[in-house]
C-alpha atoms as a PDB file:
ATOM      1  CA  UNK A   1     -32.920 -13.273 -30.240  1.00  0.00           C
ATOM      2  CA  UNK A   2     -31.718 -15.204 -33.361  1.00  0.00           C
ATOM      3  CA  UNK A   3     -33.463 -18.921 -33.884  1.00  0.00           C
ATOM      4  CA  UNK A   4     -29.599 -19.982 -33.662  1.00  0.00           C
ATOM      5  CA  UNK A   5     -29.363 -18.185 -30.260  1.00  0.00           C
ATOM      6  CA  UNK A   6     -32.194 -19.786 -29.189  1.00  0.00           C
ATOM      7  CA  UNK A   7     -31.737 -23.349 -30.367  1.00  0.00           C
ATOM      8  CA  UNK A   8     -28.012 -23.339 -29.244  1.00  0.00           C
ATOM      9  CA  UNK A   9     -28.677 -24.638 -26.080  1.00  0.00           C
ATOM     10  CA  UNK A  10     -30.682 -27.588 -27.344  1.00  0.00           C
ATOM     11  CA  UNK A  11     -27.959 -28.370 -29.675  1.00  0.00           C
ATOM     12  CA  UNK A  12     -24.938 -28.240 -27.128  1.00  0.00           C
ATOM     13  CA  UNK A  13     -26.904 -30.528 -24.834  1.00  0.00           C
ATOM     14  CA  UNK A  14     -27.050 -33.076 -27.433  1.00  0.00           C
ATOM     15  CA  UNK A  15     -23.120 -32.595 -28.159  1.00  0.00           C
ATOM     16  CA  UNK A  16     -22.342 -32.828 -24.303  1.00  0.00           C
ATOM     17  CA  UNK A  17     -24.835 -36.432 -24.422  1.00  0.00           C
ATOM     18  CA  UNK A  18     -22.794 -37.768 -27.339  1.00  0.00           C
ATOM     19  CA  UNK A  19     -24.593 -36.998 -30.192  1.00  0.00           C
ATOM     20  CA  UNK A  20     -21.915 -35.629 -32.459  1.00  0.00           C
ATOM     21  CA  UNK A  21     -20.475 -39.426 -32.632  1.00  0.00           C
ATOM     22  CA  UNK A  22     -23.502 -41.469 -32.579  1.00  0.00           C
ATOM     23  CA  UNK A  23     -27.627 -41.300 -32.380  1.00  0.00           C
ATOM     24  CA  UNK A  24     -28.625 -40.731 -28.877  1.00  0.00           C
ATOM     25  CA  UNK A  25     -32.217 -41.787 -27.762  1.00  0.00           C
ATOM     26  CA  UNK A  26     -33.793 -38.147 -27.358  1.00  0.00           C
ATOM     27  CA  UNK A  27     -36.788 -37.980 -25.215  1.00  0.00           C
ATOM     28  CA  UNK A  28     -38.192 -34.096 -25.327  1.00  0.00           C
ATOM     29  CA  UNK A  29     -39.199 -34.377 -21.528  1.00  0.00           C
ATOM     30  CA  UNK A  30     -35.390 -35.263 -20.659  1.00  0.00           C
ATOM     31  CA  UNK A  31     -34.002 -32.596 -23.056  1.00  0.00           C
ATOM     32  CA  UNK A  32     -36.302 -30.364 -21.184  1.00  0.00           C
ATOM     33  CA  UNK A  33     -35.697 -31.393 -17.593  1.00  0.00           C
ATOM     34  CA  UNK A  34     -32.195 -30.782 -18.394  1.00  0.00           C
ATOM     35  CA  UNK A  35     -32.703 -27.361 -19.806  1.00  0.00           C
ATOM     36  CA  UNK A  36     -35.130 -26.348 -17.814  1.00  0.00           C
ATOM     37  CA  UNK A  37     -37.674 -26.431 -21.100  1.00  0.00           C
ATOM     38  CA  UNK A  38     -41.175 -27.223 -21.981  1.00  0.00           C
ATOM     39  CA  UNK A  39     -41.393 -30.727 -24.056  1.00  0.00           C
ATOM     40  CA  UNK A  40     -43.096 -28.240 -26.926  1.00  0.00           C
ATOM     41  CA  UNK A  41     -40.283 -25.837 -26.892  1.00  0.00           C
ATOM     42  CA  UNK A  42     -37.763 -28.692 -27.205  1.00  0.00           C
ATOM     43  CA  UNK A  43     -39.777 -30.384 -29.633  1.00  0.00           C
ATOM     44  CA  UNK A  44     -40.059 -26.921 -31.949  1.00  0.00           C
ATOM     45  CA  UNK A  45     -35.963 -26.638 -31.389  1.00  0.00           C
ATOM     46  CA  UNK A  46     -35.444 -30.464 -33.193  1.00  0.00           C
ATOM     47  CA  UNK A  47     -37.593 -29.162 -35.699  1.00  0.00           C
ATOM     48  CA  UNK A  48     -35.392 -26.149 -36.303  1.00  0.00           C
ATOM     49  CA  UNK A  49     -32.529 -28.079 -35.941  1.00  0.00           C
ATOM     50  CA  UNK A  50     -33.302 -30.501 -38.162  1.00  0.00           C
ATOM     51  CA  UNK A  51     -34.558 -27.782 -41.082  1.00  0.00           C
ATOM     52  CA  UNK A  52     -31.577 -26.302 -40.471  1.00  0.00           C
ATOM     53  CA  UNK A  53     -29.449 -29.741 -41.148  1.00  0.00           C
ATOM     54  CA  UNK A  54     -27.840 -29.707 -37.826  1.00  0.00           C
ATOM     55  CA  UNK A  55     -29.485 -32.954 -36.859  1.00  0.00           C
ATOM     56  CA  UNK A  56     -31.018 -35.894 -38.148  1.00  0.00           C
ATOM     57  CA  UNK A  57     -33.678 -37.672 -36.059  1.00  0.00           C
ATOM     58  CA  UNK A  58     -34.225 -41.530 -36.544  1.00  0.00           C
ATOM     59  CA  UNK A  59     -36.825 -43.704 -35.129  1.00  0.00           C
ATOM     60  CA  UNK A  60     -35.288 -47.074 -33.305  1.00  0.00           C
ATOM     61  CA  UNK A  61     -38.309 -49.497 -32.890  1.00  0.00           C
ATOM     62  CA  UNK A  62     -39.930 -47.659 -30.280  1.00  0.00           C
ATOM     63  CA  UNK A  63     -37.409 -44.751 -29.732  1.00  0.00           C
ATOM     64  CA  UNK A  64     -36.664 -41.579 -31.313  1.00  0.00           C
ATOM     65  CA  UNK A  65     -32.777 -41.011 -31.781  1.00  0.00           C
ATOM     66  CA  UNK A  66     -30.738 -37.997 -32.890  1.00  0.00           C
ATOM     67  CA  UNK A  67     -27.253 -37.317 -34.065  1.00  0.00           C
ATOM     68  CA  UNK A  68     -25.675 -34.626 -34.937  1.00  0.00           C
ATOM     69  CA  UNK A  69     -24.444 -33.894 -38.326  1.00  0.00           C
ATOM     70  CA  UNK A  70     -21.003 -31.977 -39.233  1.00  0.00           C
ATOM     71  CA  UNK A  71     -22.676 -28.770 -39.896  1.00  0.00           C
ATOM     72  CA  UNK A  72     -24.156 -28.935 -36.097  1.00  0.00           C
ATOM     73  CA  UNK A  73     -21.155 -30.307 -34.196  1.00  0.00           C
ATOM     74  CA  UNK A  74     -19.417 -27.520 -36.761  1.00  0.00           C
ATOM     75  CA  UNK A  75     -21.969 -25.447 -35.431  1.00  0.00           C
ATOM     76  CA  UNK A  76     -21.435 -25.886 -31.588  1.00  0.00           C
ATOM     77  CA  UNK A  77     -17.180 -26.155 -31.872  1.00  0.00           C
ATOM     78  CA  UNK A  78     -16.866 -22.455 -33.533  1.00  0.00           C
ATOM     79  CA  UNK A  79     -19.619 -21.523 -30.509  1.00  0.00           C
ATOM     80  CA  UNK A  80     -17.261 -22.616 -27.722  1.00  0.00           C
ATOM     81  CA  UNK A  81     -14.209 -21.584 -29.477  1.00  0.00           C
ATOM     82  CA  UNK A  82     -15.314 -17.707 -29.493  1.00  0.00           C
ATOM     83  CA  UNK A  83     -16.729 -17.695 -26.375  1.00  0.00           C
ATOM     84  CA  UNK A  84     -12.877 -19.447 -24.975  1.00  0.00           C
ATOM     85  CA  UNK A  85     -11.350 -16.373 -27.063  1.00  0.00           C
ATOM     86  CA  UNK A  86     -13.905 -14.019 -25.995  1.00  0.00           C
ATOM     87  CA  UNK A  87     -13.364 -15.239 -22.224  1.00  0.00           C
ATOM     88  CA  UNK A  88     -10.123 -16.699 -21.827  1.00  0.00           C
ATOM     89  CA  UNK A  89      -8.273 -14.335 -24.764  1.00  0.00           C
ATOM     90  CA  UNK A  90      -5.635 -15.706 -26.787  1.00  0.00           C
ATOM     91  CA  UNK A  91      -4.845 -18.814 -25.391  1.00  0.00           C
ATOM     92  CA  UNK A  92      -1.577 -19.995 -26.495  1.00  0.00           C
ATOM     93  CA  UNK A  93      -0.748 -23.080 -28.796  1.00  0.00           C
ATOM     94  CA  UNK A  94      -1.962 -26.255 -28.955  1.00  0.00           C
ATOM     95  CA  UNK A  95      -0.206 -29.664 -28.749  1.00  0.00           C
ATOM     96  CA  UNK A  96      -1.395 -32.750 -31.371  1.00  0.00           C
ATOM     97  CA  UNK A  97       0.198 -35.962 -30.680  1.00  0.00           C
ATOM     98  CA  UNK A  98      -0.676 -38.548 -33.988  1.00  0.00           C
ATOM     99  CA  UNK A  99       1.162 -41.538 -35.987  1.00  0.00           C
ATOM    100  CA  UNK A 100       2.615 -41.377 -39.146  1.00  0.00           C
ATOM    101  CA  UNK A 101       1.044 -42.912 -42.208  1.00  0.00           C
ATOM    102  CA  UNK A 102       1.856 -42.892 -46.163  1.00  0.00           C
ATOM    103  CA  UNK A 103      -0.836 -40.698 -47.684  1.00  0.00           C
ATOM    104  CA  UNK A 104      -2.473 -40.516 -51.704  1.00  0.00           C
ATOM    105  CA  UNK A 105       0.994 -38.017 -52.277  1.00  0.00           C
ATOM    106  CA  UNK A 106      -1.302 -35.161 -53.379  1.00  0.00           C
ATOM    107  CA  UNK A 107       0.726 -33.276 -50.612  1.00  0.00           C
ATOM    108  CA  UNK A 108       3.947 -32.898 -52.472  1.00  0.00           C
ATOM    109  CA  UNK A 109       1.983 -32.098 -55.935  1.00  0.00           C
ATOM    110  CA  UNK A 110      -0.586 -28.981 -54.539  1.00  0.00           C
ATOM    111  CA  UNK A 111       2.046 -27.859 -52.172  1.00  0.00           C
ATOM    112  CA  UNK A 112       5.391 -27.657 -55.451  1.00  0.00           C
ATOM    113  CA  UNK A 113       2.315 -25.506 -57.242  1.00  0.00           C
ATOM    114  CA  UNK A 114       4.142 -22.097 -58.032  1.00  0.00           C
ATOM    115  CA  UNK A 115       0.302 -20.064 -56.237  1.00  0.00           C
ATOM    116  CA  UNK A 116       0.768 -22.222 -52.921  1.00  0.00           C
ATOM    117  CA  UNK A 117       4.473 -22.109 -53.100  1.00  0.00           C
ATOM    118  CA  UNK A 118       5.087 -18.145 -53.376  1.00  0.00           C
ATOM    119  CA  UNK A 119       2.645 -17.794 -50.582  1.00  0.00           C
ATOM    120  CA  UNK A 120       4.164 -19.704 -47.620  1.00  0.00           C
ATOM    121  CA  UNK A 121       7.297 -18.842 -48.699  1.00  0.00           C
ATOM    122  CA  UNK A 122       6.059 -14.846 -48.618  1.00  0.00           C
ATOM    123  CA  UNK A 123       3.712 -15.477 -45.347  1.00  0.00           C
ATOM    124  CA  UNK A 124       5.007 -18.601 -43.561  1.00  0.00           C
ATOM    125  CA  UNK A 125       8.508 -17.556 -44.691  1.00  0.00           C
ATOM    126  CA  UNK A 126       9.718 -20.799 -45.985  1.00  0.00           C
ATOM    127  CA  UNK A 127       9.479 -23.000 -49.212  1.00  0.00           C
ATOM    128  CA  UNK A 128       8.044 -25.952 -48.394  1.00  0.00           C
ATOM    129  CA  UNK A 129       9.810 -29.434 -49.212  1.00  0.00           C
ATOM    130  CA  UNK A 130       7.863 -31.132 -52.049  1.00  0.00           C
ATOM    131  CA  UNK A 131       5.595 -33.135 -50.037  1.00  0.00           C
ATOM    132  CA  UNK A 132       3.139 -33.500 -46.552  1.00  0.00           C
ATOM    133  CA  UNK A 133       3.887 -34.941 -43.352  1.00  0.00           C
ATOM    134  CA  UNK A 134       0.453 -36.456 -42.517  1.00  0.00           C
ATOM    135  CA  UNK A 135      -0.302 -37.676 -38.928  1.00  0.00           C
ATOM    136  CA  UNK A 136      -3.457 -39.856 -37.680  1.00  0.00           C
ATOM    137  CA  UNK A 137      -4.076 -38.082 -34.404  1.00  0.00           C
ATOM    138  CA  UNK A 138      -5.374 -39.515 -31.304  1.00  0.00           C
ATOM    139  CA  UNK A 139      -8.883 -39.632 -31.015  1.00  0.00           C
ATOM    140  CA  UNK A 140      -8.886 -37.546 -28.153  1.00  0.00           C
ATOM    141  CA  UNK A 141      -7.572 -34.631 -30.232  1.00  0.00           C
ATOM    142  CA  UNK A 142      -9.991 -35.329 -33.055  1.00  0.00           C
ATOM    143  CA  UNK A 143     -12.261 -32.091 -31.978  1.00  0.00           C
ATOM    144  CA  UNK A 144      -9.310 -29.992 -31.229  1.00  0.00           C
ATOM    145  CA  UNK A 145      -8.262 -30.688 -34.946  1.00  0.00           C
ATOM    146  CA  UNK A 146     -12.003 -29.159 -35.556  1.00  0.00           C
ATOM    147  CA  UNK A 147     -11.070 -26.318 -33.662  1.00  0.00           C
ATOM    148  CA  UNK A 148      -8.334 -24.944 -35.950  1.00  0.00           C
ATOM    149  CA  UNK A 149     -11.340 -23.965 -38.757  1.00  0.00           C
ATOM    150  CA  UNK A 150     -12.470 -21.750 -36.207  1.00  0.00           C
ATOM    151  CA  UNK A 151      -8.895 -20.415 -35.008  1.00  0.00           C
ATOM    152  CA  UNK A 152      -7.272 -17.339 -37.005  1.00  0.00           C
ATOM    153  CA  UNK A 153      -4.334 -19.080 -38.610  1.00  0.00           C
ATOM    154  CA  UNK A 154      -1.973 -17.242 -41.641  1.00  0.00           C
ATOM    155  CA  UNK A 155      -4.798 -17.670 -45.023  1.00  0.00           C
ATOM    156  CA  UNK A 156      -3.690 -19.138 -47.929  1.00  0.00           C
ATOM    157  CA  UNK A 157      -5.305 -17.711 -51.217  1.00  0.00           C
ATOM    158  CA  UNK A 158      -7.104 -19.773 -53.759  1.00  0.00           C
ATOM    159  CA  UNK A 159      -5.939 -19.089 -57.458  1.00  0.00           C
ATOM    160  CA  UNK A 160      -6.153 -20.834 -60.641  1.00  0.00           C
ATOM    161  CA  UNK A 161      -3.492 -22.277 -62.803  1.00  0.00           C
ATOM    162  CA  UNK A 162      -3.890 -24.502 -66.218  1.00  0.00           C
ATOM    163  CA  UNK A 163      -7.398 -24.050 -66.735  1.00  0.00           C
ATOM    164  CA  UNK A 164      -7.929 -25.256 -63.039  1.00  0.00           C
ATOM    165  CA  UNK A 165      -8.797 -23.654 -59.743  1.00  0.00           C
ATOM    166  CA  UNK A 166      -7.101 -24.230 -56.800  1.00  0.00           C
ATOM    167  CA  UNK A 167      -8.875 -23.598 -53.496  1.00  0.00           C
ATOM    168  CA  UNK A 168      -7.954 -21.269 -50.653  1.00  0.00           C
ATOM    169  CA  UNK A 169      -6.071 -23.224 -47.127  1.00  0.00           C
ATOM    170  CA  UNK A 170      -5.492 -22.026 -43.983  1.00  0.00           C
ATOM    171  CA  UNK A 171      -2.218 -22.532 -42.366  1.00  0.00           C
ATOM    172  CA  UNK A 172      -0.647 -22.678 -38.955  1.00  0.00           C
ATOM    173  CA  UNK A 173       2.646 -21.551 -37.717  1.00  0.00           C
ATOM    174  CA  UNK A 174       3.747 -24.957 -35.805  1.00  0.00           C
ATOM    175  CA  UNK A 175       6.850 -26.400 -34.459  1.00  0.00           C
ATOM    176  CA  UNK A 176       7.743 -30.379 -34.957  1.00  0.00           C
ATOM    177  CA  UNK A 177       8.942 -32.222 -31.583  1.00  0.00           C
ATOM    178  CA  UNK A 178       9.711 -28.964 -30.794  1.00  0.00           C
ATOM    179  CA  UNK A 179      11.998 -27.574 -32.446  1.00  0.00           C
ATOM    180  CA  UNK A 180      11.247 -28.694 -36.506  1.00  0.00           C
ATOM    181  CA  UNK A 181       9.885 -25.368 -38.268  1.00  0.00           C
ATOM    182  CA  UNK A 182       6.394 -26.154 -39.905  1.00  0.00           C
ATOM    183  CA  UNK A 183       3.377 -25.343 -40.841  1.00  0.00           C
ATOM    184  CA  UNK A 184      -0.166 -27.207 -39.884  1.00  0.00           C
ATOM    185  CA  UNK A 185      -2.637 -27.230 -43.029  1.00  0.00           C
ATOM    186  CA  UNK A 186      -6.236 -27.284 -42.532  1.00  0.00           C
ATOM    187  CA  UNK A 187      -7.769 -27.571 -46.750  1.00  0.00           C
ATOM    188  CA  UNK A 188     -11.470 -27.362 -47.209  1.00  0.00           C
ATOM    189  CA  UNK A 189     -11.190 -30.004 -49.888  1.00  0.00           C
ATOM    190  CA  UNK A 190      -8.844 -33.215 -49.088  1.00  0.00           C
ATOM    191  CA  UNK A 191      -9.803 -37.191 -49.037  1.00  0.00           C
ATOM    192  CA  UNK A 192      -8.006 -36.933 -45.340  1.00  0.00           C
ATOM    193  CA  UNK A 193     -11.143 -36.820 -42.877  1.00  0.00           C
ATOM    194  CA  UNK A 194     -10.742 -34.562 -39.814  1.00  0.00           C
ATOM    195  CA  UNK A 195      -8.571 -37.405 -37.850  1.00  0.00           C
ATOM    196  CA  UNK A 196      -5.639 -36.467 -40.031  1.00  0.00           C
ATOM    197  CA  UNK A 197      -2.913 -32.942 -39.674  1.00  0.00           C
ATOM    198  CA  UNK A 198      -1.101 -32.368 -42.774  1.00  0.00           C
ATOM    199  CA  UNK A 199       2.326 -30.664 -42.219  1.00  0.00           C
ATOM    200  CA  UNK A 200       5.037 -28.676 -44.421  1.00  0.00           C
ATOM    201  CA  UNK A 201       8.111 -27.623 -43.777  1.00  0.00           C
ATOM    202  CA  UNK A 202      11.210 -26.587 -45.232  1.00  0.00           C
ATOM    203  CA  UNK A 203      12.837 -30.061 -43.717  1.00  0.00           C
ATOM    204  CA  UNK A 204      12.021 -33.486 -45.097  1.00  0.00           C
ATOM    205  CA  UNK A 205      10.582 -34.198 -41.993  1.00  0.00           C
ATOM    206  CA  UNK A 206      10.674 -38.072 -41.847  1.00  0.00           C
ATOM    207  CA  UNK A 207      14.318 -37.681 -42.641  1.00  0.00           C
ATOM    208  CA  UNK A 208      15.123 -35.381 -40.522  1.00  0.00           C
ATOM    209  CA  UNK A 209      13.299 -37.429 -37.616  1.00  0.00           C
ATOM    210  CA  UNK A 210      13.840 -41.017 -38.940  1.00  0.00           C
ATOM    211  CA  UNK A 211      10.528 -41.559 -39.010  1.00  0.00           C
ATOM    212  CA  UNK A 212       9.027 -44.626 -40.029  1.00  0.00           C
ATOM    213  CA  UNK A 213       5.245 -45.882 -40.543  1.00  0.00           C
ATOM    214  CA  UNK A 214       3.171 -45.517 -37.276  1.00  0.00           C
ATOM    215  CA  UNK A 215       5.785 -43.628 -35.624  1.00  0.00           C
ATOM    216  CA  UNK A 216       4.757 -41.231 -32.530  1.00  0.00           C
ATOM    217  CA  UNK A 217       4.887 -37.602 -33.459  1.00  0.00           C
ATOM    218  CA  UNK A 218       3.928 -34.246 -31.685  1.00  0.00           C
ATOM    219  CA  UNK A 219       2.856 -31.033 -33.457  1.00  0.00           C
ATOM    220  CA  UNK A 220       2.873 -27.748 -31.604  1.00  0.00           C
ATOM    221  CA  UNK A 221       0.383 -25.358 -33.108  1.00  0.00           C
ATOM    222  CA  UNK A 222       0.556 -21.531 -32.864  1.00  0.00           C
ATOM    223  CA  UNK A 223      -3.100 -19.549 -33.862  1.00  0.00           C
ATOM    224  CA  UNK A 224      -2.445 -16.036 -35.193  1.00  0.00           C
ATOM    225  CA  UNK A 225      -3.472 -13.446 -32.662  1.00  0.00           C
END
């Protein structure tokens, strides 16, 4: 057994108590009532974990407190979403439901670059209009969002143009209010946090929708597979 394999359950406790949002007072002898552990094997996980930067651990006057950081709630999302493939198979698309908002425009300048462009039009078989749909989703749907760096989805490949080097992005086939042809962009490197979907398409898609600031949208997301 791996030390991931054998801190995993540790860490997915501490998702399930709320950790991934906020520090949660962690007592070793709960943790281990709850999973059935001895306080010192608990207490050698948090060390692991925290070596490992999957958790930080603060003290709060007279309590200990943990949260998780990305890399652990990272950590426990790509967990449960191979074991739901490994269990469940492919299962199907996903819905997003978010608001429209005005973003930076960097959209419409990385997505008119000749490397990107050839790409979709080659794998997503369409040339995107010059700029991004971007959609605040509901919180709710903030972890599904996650999920999609863990989903197979068409990839993107990085290249480098003007001296500069343009990263790789994964991309999913999606439908707009069901029946807009897009694509849903998840970019390793963007000033959107994980709250936001990006979306091409060949469409201008706020004219096509009349879609103003804050307006309700729903995404339909197909993984490959």
């Amino acid at each position: 057994m791996t030390k991931s394999q054998a801190y995993m359950p540790t860490l997915i406790e501490l998702y399930s108590s709320g950790a991934a949002g906020h520090p949660v007072e962690a007592s070793t002898q709960e943790l281990g009532r709850q999973l059935r552990l001895s306080q010192q094997a608990v207490s050698k996980h948090l060390v692991q974990l925290e070596a490992a930067g999957m958790i930080e651990r603060r003290r709060r006057g007279r309590r200990n407190t943990v949260i998780l950081t990305s890399k652990g709630s990272d950590t426990v999302l790509a967990f449960y979403t191979r074991l739901r493939q490994a269990v469940e198979g492919h299962k199907g698309p996903l819905v997003f439901h978010g608001r429209v908002f005005t973003g930076l425009g960097e959209g419409g300048y990385y997505v008119s670059l000749s490397g990107y462009r050839k790409q979709f039009l080659k794998l997503l078989g369409f040339e995107p209009y010059p700029g991004t749909l971007n959609l605040v989703l509901d919180p709710s749907e903030t972890d599904l969002r996650r999920q999609l760096k863990f989903l197979d989805g068409v990839e993107i490949r990085g290249f480098q143009a003007g001296g500069r080097s343009y990263g790789p992005v994964k991309c999913f086939r999606a439908m707009v209010e069901g029946n807009h042809r897009a694509g849903a962009l998840v970019i390793e490197r963007t000033h959107h946090g994980e709250a936001v979907l990006e979306i091409i398409s060949p469409e201008h898609l706020r004219e096509a929708l009349s879609l103003d600031e804050g307006d309700p949208v729903s995404v339909t997301v197909y993984p490959e597979g």
